[in-house]
Protein backbone atom coordinates (compact mmCIF):
# COMPACT_ATOMS: atom_id res chain seq x y z
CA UNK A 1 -106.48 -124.81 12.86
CA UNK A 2 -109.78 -123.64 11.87
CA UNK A 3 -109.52 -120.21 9.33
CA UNK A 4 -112.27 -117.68 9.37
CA UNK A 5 -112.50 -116.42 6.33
CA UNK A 6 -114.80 -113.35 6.89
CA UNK A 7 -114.38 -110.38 5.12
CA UNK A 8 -113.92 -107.88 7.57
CA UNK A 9 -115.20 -104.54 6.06
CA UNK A 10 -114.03 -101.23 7.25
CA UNK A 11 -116.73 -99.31 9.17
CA UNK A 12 -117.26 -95.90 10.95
CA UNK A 13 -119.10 -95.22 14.43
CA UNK A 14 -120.10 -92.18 15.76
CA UNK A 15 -120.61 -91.83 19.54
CA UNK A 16 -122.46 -87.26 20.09
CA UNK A 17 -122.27 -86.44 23.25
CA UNK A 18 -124.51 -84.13 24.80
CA UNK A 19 -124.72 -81.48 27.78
CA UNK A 20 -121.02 -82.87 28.75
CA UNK A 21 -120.37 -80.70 31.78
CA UNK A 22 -124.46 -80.77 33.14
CA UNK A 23 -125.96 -83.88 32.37
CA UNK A 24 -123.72 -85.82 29.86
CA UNK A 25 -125.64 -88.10 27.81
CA UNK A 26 -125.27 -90.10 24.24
CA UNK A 27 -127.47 -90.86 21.56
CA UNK A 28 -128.00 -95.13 20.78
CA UNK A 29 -130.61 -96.74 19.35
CA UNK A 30 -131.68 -100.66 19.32
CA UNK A 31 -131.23 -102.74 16.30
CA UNK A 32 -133.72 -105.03 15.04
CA UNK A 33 -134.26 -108.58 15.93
CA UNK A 34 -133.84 -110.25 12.63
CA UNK A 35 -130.67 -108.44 12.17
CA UNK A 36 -127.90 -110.60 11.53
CA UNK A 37 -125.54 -108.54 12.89
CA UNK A 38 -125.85 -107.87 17.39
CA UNK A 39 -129.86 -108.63 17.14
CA UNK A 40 -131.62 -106.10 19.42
CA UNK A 41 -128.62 -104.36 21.33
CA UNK A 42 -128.76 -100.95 21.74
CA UNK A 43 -125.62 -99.53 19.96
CA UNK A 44 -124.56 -96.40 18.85
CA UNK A 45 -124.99 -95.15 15.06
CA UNK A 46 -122.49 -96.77 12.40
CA UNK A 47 -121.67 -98.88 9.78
CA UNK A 48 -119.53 -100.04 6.80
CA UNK A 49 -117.58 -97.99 4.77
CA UNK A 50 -119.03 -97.45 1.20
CA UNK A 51 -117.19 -97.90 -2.38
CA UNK A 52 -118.46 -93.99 -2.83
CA UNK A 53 -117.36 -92.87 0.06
CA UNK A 54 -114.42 -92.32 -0.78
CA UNK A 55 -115.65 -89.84 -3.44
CA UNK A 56 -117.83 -87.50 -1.58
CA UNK A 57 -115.93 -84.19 -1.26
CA UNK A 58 -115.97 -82.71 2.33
CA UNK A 59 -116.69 -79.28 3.72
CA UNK A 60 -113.71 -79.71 6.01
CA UNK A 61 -111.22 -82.58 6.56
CA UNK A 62 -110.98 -84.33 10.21
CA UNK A 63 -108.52 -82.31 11.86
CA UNK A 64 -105.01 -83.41 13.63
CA UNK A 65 -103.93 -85.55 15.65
CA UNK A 66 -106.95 -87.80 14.64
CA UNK A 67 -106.04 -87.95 10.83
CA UNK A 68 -103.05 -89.06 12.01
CA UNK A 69 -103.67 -91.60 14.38
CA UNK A 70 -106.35 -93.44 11.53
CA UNK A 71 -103.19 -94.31 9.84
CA UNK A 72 -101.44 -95.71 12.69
CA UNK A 73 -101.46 -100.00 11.94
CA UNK A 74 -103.49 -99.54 8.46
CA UNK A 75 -102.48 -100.74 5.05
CA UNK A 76 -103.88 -97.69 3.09
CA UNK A 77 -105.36 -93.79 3.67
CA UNK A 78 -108.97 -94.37 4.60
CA UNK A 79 -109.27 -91.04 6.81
CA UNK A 80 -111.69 -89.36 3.72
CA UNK A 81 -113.75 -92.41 3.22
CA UNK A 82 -114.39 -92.91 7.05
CA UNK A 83 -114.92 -89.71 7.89
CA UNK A 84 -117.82 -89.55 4.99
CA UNK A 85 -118.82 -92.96 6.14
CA UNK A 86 -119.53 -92.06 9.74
CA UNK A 87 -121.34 -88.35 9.07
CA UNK A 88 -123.42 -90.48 6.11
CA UNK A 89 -124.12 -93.39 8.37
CA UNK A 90 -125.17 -90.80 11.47
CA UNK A 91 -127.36 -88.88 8.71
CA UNK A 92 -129.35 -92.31 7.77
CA UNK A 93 -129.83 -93.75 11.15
CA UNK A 94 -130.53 -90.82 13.13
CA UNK A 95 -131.85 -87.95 10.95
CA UNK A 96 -129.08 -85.45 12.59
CA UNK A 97 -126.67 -83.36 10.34
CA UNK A 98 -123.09 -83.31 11.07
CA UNK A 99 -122.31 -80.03 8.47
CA UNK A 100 -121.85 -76.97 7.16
CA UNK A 101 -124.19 -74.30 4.91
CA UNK A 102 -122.91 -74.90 1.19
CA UNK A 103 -123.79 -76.43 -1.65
CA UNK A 104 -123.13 -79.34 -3.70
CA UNK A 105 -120.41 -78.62 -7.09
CA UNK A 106 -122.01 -81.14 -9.66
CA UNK A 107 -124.13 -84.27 -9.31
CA UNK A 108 -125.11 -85.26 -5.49
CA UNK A 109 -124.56 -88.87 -4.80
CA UNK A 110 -128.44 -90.48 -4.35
CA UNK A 111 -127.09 -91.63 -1.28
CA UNK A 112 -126.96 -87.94 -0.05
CA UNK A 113 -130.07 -86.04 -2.04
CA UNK A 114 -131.75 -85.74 1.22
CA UNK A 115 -128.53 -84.72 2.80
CA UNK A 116 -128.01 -82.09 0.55
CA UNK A 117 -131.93 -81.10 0.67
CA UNK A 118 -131.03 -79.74 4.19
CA UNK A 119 -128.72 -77.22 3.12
CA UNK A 120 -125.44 -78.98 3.98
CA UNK A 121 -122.26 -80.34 3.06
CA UNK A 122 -120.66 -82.97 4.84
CA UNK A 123 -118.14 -81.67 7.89
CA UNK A 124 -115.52 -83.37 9.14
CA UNK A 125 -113.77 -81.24 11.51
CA UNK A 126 -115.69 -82.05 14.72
CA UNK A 127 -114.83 -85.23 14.29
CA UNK A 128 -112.47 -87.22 17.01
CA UNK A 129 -111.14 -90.54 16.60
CA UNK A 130 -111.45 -92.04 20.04
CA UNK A 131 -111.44 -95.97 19.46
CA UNK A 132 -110.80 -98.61 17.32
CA UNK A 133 -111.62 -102.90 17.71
CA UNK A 134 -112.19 -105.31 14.85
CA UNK A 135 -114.87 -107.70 15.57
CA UNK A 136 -113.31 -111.42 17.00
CA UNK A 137 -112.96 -114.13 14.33
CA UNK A 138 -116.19 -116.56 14.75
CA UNK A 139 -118.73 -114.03 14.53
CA UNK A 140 -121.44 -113.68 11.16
CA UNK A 141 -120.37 -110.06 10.04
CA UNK A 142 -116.66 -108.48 10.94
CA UNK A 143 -115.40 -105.16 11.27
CA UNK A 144 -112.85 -102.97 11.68
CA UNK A 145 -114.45 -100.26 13.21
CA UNK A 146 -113.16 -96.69 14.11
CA UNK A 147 -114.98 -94.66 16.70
CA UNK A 148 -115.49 -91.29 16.56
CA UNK A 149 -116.64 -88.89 19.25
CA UNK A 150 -118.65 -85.66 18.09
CA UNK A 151 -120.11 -83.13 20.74
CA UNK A 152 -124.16 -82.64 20.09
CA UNK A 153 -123.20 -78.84 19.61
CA UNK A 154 -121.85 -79.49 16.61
CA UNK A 155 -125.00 -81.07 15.22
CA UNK A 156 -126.34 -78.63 12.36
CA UNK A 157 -130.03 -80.01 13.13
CA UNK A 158 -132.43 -80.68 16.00
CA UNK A 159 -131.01 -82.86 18.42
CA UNK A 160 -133.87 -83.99 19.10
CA UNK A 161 -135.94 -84.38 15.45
CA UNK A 162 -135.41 -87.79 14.47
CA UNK A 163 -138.00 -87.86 11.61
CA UNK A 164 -135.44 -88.08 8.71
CA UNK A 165 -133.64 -91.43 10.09
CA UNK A 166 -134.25 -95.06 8.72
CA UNK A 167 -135.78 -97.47 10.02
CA UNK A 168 -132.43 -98.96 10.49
CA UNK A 169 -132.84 -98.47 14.32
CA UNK A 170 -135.48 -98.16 16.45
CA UNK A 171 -135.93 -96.29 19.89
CA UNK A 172 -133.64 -93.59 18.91
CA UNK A 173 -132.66 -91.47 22.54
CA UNK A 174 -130.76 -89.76 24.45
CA UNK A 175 -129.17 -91.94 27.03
CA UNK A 176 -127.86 -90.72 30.46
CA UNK A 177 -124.04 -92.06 30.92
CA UNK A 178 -124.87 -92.90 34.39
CA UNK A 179 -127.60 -94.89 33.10
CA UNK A 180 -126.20 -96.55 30.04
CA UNK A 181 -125.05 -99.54 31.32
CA UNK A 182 -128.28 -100.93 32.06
CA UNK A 183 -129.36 -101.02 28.12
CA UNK A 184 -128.59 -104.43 26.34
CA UNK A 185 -125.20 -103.51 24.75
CA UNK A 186 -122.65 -105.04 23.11
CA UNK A 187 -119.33 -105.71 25.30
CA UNK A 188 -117.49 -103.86 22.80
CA UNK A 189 -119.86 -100.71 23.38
CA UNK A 190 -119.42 -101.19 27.51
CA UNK A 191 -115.74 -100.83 26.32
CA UNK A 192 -116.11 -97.29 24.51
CA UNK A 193 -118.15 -96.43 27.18
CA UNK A 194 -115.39 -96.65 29.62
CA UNK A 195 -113.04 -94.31 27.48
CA UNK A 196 -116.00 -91.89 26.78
CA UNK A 197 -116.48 -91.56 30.50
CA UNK A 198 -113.35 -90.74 30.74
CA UNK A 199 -113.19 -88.21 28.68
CA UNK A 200 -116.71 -86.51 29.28
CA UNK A 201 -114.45 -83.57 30.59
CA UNK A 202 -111.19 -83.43 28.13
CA UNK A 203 -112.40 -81.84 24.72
CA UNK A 204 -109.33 -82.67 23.25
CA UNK A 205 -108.03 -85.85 21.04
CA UNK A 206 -106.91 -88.37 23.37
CA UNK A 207 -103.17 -88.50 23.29
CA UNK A 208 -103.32 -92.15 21.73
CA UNK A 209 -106.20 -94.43 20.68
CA UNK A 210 -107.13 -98.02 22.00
CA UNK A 211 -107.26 -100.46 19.60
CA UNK A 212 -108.55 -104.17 20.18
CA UNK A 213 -107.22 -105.91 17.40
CA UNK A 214 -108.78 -109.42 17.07
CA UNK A 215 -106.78 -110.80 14.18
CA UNK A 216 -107.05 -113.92 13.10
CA UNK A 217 -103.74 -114.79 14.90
CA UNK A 218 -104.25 -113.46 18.49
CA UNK A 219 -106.28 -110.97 19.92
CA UNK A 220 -104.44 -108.04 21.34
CA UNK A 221 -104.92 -104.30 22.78
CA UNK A 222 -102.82 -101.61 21.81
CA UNK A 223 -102.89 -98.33 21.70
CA UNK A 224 -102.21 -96.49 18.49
CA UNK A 225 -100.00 -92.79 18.49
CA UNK A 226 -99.83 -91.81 14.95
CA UNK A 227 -96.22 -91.05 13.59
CA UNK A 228 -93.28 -92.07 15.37
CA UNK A 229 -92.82 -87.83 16.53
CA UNK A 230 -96.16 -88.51 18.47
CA UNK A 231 -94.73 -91.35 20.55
């Protein structure tokens, strides 16, 4: 039996939603086509989990049950360092400001000068952890990616300024639920898609979390509760 030995690297996702009740929409962008990693899909904003993450103090923690459910079927606490991850990885690739007025106590990571030049520490509350799936063995770059659903009204900035992002991705919008399957996506993001649909009109934490676990053994969906009280 063949072994693929890539690293999979922790990573954070965040799906905003937008005008929920009127005209629900999300915000994606396309990748590049010399990426190595899904070439030119459109995808929503995201990536791996940073040593320094894990130091960046928050203006508020992610709240309950979705602190709970991240440590459902995971080896160690990572709730702080993808919670940073995903508002730091939103802040690069789109420009928009998950936070809250305050200031920085000491030194501000580089990574976060212009993050802090907006008047804002990082906030974690809005945060809900809708979805988890680590990428199948075979492919260039793994993951194990958690998905996290904000609502745009949350947003501290312009929803629709997107001068501050990278260049990361490119045709940064606003894109219509009822429309989004007709981008170039990933199957993984037709997947979330699904379970955002689904919950375009429940503002609450799902009761439990899907999880597509492609191990290296089998690949399997479950769905993950949190403590054994939560079952």
């Amino acid at each position: 039996m063949t072994i693929d030995k890539t690293q999979i690297r922790h990573a954070a996702t965040v799906i905003v939603l937008r005008d929920r009740l009127t005209d629900p929409r999300i915000l994606m962008g396309q990748r590049g086509a010399k990426a190595v990693f899904m070439p030119n899909k459109f995808v929503f904003p995201g990536g791996a989990v940073d040593t320094g993450d894990a130091d960046v103090a928050l203006g508020s923690s992610i709240g309950e049950p979705c602190a709970t459910r991240l440590l459902d079927d995971s080896e160690q606490d990572l709730t702080h360092a993808l919670s940073v991850a995903a508002i730091r990885e939103l802040f690069e690739e789109t420009g928009q400001v998950l936070g809250q007025s305050g200031t920085w106590d000491g030194d501000v990571p580089q990574d976060w000068s212009a993050f802090a030049q907006t008047g804002h520490v990082p906030h974690a509350a809005p945060l809900q952890f809708v979805f988890r799936a680590i990428t199948p063995p075979g492919r260039p770059r793994r993951f194990d990616a958690r998905f996290f659903l904000i609502d745009a009204d949350d947003l501290a900035s312009d929803p629709d300024d997107f001068s501050s992002a990278s260049d990361e991705l490119s045709h940064l919008q606003w894109v219509s639920l009822a429309q989004a399957r007709s981008f170039d996506m990933p199957f993984i993001t037709e997947v979330v898609l699904s379970e955002i649909q689904a919950r375009v009109e429940s503002p609450e934490p799902p009761e439990s979390v899907p999880f597509f676990n492609n191990t290296q053994e089998a690949s399997l969906f479950q769905r993950l509760y949190g403590t054994e009280q939560d079952r």
